[in-house]
Protein backbone atom coordinates (compact mmCIF):
# COMPACT_ATOMS: atom_id res chain seq x y z
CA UNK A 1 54.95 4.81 208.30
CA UNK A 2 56.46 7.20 210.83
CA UNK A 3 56.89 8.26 214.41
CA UNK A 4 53.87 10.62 215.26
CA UNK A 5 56.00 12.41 217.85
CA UNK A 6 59.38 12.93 215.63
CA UNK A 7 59.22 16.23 214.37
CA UNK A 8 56.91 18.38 216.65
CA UNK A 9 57.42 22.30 216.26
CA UNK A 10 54.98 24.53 218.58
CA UNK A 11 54.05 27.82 216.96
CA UNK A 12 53.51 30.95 219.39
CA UNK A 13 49.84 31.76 218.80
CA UNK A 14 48.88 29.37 215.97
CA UNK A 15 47.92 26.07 215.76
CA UNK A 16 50.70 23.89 214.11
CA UNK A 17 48.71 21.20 211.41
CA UNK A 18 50.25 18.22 210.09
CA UNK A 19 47.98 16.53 207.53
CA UNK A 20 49.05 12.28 207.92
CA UNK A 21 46.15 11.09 205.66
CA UNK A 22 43.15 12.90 203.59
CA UNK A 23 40.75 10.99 201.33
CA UNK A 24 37.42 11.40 200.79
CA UNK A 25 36.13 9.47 203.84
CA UNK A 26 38.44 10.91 206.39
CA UNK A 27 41.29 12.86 207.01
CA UNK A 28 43.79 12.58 210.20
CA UNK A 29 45.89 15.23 211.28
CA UNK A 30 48.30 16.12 213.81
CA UNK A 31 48.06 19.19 215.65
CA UNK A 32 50.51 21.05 217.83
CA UNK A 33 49.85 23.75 220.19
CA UNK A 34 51.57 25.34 222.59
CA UNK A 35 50.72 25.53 226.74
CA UNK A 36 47.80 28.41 226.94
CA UNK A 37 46.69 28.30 223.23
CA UNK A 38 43.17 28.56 222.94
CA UNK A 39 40.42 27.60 220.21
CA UNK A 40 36.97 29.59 221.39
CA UNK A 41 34.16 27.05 221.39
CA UNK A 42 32.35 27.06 217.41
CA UNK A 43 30.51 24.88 215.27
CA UNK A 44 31.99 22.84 212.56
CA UNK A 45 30.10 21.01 209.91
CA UNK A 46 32.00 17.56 210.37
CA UNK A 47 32.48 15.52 213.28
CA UNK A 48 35.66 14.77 214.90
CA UNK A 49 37.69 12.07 216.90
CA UNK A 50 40.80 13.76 219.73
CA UNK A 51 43.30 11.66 220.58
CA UNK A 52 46.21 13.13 223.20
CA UNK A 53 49.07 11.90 222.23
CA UNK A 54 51.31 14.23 224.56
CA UNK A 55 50.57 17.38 227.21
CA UNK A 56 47.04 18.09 228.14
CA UNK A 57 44.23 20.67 227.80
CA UNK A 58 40.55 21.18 228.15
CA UNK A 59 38.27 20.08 225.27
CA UNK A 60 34.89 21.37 225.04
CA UNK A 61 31.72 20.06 223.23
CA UNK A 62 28.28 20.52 223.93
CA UNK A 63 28.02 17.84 226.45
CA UNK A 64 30.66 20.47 228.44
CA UNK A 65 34.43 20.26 229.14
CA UNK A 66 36.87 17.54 229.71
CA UNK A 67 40.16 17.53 230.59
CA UNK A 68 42.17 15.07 228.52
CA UNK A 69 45.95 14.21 228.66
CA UNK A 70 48.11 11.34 226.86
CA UNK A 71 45.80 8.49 225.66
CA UNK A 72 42.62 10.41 226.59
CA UNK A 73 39.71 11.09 223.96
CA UNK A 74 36.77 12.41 222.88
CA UNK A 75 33.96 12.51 219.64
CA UNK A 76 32.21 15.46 218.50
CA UNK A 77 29.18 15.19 216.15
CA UNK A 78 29.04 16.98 212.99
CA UNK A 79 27.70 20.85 213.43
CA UNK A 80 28.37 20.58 217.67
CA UNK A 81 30.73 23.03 218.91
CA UNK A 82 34.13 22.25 219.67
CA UNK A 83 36.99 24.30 222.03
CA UNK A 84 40.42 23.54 223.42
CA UNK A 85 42.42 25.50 225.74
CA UNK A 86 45.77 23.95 226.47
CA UNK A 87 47.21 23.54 230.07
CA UNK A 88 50.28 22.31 228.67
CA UNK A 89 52.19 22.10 225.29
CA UNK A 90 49.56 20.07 223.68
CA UNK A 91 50.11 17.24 220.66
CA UNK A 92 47.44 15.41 219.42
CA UNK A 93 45.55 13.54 216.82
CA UNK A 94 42.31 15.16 214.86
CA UNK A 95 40.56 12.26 212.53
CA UNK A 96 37.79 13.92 210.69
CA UNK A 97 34.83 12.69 209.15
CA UNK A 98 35.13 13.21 205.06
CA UNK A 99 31.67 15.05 204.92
C-alpha cells in the first residue's frame, strides 16, 4: 500500500502513467498531466472509470463534457470516445476494464 499523491512528476507535453495494478480483469493507473494538456476526443475499445484525485479539467464522452475536480467522476463505455483538457495540473485515477 502507498500514498497515491507521494511521488507526482508532471511531464511538459506528455501524459505521466503510473500503472498501481494490472490483471486480467482490470488495470488502475495513475495519470499526471500538467495545466493545459490535452487528449483530443477518440475511441477506445475498453471502458473506463476517472477519478480526480487533485486539480481539475474537462472530460469528454459522448454524453458531452464535464468538468470534474478532486473527488469528481465519470464512466465511459467500451468503444465511446473519451477527451480531457486540463484547467489545472491534473492527477487522477484511470481503472480500466481488462477487455
Amino acid at each position: 500500500m502507498k500514498d497515491f499523491l507521494s511521488d507526482l512528476e508532471f511531464l511538459s507535453g506528455e501524459p505521466l502513467l503510473k500503472t498501481i495494478i494490472k490483471s486480467k480483469m482490470f488495470n488502475i493507473n495513475r495519470v499526471c498531466l500538467e495545466t493545459g494538456f490535452e487528449i483530443e476526443p477518440h475511441p477506445e475499445p475498453y471502458a473506463v472509470f476517472f477519478l480526480v484525485l487533485e486539480g481539475s479539467g474537462i472530460f469528454t464522452s459522448e454524453a458531452g463534457e464535464v468538468t470534474l475536480e478532486k473527488n469528481g467522476f465519470v464512466f465511459i463505455k467500451a468503444d465511446e470516445i473519451r477527451g480531457i483538457k486540463t484547467l489545472e495540473n491534473l492527477v487522477f485515477l484511470a481503472v480500466q476494464d481488462g477487455h
